[in-house]
N, C-alpha and C. Protein backbone atom coordinates (compact mmCIF):
# COMPACT_ATOMS: atom_id res chain seq x y z
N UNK A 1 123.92 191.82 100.49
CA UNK A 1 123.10 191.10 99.54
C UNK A 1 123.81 191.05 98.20
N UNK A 2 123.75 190.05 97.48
CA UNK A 2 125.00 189.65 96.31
C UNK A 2 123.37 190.28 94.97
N UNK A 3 124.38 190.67 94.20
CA UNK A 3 123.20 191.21 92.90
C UNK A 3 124.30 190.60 92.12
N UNK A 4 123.75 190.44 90.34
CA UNK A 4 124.05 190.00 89.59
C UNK A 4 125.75 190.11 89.13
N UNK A 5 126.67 191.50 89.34
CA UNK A 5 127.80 191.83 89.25
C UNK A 5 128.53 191.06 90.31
N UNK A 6 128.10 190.66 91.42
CA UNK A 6 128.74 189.84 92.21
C UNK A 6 130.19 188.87 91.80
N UNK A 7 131.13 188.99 92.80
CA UNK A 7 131.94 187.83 92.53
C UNK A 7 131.39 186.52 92.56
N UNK A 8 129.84 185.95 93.21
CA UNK A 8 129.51 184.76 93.22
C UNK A 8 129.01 184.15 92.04
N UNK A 9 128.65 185.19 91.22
CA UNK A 9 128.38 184.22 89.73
C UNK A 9 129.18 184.62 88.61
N UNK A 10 129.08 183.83 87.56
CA UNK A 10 130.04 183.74 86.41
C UNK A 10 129.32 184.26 85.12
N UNK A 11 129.77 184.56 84.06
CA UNK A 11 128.91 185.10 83.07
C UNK A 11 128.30 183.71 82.60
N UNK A 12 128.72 182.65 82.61
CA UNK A 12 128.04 181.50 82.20
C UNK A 12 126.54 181.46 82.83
N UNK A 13 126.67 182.39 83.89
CA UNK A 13 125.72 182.26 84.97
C UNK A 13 124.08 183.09 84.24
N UNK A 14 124.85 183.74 83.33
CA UNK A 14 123.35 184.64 82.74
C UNK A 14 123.62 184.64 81.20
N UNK A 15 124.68 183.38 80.62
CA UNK A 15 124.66 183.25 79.09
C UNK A 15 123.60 182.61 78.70
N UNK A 16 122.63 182.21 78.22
CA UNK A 16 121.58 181.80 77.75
C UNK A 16 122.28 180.61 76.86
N UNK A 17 123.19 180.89 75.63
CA UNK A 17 123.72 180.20 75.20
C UNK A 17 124.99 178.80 75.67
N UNK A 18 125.30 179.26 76.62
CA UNK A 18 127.06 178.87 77.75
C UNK A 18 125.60 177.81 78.60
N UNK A 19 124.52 177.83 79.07
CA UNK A 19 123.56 177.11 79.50
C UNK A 19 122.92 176.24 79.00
N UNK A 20 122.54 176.53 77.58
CA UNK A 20 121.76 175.54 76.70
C UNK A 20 123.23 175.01 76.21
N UNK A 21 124.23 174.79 76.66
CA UNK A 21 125.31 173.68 76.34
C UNK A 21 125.69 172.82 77.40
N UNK A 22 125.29 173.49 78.46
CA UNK A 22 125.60 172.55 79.76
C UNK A 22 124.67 172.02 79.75
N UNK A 23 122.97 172.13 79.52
CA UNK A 23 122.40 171.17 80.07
C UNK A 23 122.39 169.90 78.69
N UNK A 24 122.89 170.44 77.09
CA UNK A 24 122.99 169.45 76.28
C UNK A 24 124.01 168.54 76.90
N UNK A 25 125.15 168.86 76.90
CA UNK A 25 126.41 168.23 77.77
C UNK A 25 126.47 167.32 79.32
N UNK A 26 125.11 167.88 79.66
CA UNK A 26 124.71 167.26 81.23
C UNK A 26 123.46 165.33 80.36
N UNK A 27 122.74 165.71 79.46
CA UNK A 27 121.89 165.12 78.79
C UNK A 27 122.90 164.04 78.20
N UNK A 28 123.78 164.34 77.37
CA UNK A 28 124.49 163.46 76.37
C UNK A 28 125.32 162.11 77.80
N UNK A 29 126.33 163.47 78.68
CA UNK A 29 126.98 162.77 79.72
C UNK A 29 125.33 161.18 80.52
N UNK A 30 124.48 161.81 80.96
CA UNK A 30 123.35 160.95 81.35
C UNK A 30 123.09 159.41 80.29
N UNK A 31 122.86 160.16 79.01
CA UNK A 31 122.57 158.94 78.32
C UNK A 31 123.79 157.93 78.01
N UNK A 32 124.81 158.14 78.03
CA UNK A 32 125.83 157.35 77.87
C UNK A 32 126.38 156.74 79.14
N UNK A 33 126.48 157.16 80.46
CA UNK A 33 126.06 156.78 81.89
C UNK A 33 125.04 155.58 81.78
N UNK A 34 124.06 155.75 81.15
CA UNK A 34 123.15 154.06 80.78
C UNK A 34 123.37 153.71 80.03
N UNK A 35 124.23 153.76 79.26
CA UNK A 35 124.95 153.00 77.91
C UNK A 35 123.96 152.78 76.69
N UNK A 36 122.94 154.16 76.34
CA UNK A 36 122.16 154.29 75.27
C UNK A 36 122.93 154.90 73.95
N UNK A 37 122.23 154.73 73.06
CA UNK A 37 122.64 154.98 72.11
C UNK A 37 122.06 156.24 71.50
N UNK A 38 121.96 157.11 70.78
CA UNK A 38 121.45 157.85 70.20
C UNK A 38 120.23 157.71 69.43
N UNK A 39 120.57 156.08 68.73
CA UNK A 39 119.24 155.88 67.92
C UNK A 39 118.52 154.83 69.04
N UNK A 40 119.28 154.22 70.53
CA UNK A 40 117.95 153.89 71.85
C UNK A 40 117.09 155.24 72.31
N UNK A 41 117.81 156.27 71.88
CA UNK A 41 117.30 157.52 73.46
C UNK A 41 116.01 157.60 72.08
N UNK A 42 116.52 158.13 70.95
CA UNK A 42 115.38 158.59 69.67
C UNK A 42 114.19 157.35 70.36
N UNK A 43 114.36 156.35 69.87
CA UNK A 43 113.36 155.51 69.85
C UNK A 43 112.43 155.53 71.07
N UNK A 44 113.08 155.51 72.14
CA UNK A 44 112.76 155.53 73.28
C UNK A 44 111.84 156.32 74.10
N UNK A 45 112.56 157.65 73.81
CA UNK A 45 111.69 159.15 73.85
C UNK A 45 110.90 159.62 72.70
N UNK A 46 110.85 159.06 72.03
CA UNK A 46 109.91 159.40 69.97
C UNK A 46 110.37 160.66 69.79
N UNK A 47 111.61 161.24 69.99
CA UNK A 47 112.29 162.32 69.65
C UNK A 47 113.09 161.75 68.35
N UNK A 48 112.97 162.91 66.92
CA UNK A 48 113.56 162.18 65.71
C UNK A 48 115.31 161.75 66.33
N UNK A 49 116.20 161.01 65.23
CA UNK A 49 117.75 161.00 66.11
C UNK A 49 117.94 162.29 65.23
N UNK A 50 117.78 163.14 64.22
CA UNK A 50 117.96 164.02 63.55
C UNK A 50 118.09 165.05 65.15
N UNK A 51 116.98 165.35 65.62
CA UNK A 51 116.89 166.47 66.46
C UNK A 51 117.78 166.08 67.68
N UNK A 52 117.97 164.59 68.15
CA UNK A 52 119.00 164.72 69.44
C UNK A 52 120.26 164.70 68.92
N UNK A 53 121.02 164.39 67.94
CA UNK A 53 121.96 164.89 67.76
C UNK A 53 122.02 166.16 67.22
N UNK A 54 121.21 166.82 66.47
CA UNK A 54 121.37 168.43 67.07
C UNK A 54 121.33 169.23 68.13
N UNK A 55 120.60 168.55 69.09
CA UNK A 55 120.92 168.64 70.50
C UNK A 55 122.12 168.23 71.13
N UNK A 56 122.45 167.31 70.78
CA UNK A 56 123.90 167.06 71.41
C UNK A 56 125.14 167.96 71.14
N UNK A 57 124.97 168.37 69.65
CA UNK A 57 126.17 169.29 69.57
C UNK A 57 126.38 170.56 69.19
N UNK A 58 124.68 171.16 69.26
CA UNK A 58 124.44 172.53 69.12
C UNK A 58 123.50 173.34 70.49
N UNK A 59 122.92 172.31 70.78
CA UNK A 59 121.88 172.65 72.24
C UNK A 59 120.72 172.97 71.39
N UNK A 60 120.12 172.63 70.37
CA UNK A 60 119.19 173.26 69.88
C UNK A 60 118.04 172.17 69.93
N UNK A 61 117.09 172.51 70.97
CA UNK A 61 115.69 171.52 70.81
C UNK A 61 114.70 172.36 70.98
N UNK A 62 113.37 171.66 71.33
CA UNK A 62 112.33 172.48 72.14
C UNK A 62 111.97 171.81 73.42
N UNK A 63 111.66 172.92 73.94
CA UNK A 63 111.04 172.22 75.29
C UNK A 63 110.57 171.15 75.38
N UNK A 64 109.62 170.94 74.64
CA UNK A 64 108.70 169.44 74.31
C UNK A 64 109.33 168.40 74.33
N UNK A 65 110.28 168.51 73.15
CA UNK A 65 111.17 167.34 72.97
C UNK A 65 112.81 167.24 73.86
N UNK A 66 113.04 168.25 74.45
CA UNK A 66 113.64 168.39 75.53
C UNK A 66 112.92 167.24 77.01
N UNK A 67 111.66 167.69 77.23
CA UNK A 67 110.94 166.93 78.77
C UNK A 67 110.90 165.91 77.68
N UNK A 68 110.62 165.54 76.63
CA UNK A 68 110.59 164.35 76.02
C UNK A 68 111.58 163.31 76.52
N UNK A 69 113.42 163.81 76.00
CA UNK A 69 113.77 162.83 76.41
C UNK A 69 114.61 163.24 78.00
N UNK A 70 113.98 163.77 78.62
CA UNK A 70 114.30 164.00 79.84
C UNK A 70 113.17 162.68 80.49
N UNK A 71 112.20 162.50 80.62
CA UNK A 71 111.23 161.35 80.81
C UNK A 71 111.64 159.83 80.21
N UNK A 72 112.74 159.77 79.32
CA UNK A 72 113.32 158.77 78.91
C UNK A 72 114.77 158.32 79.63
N UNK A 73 115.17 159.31 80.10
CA UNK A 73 116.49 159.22 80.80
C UNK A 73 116.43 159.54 82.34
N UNK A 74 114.91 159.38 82.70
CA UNK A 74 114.54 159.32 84.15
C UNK A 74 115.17 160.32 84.77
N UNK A 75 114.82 161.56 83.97
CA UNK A 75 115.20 162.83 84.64
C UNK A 75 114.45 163.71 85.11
N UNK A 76 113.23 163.73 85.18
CA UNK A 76 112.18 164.87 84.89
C UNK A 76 112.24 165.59 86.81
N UNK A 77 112.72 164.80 87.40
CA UNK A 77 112.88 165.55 88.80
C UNK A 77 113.59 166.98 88.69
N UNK A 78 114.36 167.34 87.98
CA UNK A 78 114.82 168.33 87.71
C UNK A 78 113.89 169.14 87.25
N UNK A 79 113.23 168.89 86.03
CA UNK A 79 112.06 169.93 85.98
C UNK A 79 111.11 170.23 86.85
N UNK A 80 110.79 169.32 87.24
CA UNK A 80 109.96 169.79 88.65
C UNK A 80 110.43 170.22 89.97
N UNK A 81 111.30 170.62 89.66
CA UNK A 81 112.26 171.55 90.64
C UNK A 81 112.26 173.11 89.97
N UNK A 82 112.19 173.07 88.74
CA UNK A 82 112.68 174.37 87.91
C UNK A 82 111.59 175.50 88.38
N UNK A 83 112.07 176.81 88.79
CA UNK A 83 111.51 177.97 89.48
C UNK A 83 110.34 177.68 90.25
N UNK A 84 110.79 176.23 91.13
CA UNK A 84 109.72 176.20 92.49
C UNK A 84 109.72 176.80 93.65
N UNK A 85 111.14 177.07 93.83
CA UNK A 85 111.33 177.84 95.11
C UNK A 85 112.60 179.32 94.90
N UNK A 86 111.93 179.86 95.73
CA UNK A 86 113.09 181.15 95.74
C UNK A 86 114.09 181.24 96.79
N UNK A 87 114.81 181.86 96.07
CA UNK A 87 116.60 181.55 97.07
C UNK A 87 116.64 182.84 97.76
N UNK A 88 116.45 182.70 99.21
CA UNK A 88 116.30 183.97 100.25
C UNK A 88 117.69 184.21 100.16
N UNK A 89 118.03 185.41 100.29
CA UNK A 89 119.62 186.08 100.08
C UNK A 89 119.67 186.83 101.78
N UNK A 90 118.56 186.95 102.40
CA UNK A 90 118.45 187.88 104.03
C UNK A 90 117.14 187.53 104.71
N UNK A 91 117.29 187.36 105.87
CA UNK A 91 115.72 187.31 106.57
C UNK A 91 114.71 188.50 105.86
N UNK A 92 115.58 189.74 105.14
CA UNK A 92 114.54 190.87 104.66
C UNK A 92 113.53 190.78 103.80
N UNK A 93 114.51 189.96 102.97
CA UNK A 93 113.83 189.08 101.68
C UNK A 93 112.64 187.86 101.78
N UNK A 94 113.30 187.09 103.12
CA UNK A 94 112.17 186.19 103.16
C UNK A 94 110.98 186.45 103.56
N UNK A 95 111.12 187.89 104.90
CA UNK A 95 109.98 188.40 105.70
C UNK A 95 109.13 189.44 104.37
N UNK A 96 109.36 189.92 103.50
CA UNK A 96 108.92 190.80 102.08
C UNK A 96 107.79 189.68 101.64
N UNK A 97 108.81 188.37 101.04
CA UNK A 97 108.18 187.12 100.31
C UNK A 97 106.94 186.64 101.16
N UNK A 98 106.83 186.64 102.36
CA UNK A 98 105.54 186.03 103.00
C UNK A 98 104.56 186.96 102.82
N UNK A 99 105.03 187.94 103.43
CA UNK A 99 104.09 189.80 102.57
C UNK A 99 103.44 189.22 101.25
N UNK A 100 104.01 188.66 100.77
CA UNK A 100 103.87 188.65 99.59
C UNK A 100 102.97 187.32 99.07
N UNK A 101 102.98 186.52 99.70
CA UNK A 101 102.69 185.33 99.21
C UNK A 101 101.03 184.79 98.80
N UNK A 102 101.46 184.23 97.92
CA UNK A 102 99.91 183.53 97.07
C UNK A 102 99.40 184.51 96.07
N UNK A 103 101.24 185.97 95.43
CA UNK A 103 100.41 186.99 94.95
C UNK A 103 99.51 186.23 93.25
N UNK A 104 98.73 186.92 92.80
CA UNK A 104 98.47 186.52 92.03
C UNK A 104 98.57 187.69 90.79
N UNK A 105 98.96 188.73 90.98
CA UNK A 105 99.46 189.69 90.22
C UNK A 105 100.61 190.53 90.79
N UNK A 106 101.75 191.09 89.64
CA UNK A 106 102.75 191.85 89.92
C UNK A 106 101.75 192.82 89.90
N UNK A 107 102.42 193.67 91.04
CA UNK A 107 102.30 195.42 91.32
C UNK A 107 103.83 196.68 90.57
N UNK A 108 103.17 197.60 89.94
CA UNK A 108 104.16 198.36 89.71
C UNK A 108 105.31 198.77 90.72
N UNK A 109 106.30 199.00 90.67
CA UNK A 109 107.18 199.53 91.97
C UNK A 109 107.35 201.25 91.68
């Protein structure tokens, strides 16, 4: 079973910061892919252009205005993907998770 020290992930993999640049960098790459502009995506999504170009080259938004112009750039499938499903690593894990399922509160371990 692979845990976090693993050779399979990268420290990018748990930078918080190295992340909120890929998905600015994944966002900017998208809108220019439809040949928008900065002051189309603003208008478009009612996100100020002040805040998406601080998004573009610092990663700094909010959520809000993040799904904002994620709904403008016909992306939002991704969010509705975000922590829907869990990634079984062993049948041990998956047979635990059904144990487990519909919990509606954590238990101490």
């Amino acid at each position: 079973m692979d845990n976090i020290l693993s050779n399979k992930y990268t420290f990018d993999d748990f930078n918080p910061n190295a992340l909120a640049l890929q998905i600015a960098t994944n966002v900017k790459k998208r809108r220019l892919e439809l040949n928008i502009t900065q002051i189309e995506l603003a208008q478009k999504s009612q996100v100020s252009l002040g805040s998406i170009k601080r998004f573009e080259t610092s990663a700094e938004i909010s959520l809000k205005n993040l799904l904002l112009i994620s709904v403008a750039l016909n992306a939002t499938h991704e969010f509705k993907s975000l922590f829907s499903q869990q990634q079984f690593q062993s049948i041990d894990e998956l047979t635990e998770a059904k144990k487990n399922k519909d919990r509606k509160r954590a238990r101490k371990k």
